[in-house]
Protein backbone atom coordinates (compact mmCIF):
# COMPACT_ATOMS: atom_id res chain seq x y z
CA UNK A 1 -3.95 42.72 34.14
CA UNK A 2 -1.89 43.95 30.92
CA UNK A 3 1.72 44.53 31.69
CA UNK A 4 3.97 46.18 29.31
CA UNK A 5 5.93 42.81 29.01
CA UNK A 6 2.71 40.75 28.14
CA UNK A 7 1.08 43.22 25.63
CA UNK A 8 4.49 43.07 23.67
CA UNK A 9 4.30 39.28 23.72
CA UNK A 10 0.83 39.92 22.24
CA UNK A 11 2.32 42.38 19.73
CA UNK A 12 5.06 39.95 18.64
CA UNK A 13 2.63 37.19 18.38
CA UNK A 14 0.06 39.34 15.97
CA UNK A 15 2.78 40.68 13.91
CA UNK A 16 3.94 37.55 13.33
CA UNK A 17 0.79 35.75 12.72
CA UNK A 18 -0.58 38.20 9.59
CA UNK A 19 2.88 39.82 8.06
CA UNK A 20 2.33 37.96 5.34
CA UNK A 21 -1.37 39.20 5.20
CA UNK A 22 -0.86 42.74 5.70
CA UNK A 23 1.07 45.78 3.92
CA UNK A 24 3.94 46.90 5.36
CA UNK A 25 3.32 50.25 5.21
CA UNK A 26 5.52 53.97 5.45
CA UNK A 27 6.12 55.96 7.86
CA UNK A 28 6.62 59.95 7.28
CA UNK A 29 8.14 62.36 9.54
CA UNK A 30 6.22 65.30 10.27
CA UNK A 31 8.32 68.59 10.93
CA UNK A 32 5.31 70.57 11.68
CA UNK A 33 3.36 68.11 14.43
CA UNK A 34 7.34 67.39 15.38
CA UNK A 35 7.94 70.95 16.09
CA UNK A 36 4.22 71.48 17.56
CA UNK A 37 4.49 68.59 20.11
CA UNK A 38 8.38 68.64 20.84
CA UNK A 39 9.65 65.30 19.74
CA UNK A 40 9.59 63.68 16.47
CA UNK A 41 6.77 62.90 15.27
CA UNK A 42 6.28 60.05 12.40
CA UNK A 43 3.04 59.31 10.60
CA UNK A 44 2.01 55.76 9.83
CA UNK A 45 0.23 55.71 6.15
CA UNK A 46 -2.44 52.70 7.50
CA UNK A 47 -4.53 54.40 4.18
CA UNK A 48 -2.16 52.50 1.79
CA UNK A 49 -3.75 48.96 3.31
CA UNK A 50 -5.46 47.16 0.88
CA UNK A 51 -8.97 48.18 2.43
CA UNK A 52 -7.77 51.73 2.99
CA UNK A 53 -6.80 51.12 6.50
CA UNK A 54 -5.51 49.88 9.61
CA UNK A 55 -8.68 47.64 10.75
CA UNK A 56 -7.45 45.31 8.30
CA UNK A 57 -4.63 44.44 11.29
CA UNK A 58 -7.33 44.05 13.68
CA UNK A 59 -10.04 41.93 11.59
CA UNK A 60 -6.72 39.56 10.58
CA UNK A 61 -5.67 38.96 14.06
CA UNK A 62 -9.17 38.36 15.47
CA UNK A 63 -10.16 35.90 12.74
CA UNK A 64 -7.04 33.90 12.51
CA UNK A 65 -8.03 32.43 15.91
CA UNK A 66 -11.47 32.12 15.57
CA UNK A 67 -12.96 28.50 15.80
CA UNK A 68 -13.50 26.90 11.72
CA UNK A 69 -16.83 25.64 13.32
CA UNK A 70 -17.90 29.34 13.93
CA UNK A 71 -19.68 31.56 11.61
CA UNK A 72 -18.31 35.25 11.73
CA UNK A 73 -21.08 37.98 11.45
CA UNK A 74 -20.48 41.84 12.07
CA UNK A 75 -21.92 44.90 10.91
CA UNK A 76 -19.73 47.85 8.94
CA UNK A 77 -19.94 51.02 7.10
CA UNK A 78 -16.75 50.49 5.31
CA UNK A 79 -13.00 49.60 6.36
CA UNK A 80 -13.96 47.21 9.14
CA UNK A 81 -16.11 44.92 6.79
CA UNK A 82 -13.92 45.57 3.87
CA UNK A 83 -11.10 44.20 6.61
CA UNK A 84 -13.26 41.28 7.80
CA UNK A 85 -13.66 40.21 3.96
CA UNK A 86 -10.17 40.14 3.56
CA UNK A 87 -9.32 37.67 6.60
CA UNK A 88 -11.93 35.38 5.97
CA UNK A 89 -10.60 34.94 2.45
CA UNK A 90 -7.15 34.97 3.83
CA UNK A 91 -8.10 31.98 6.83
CA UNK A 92 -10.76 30.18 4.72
CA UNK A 93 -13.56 31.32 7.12
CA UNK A 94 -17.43 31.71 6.90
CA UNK A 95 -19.21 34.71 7.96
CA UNK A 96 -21.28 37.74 6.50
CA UNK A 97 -20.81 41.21 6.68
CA UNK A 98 -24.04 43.18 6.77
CA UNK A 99 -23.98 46.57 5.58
CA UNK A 100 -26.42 49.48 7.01
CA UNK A 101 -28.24 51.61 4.30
């Protein structure tokens, strides 16, 4: 079961892992959502990633780990494969991306 202690552990260990992979990227305050929602509210600009967005997080800490004897397949549209490019350049790993007409 995820606890908030262990899912920060996991957090720590990610972030760690693919800083040096990864943009570190803004974050705006919003007055109006701030004002809507009643608290401040801070948007986090994952669109200035080098693939246009946050799954390029995801696809780095997923293929860090994965076994060099493993061949990575998955399908995408877009960020996601564009992501999955990226960390299999970045971790010297073999795979294909297949993209849907």
């Amino acid at each position: 079961m995820s606890t908030p202690q262990n899912i920060s552990i996991k957090v720590e260990d990610a972030y760690s892992a693919i800083h040096k992979h990864v943009l570190k990227t803004s974050l705006h305050f919003n007055k109006r959502l701030s004002e809507m929602m009643g608290c401040k509210l801070f948007l986090k600009c994952e669109n200035r990633q080098r693939t246009g967005s946050f799954k390029l997080r995801g696809a780095h800490n997923k293929l860090r780990n994965l076994d060099p004897s493993v061949s990575f397949v998955t399908s995408s549209t877009g960020n996601h494969g564009l992501g999955c490019l990226d960390a299999m350049r970045a971790y010297g790993k073999t795979g294909k991306v297949v993209v849907l007409k």
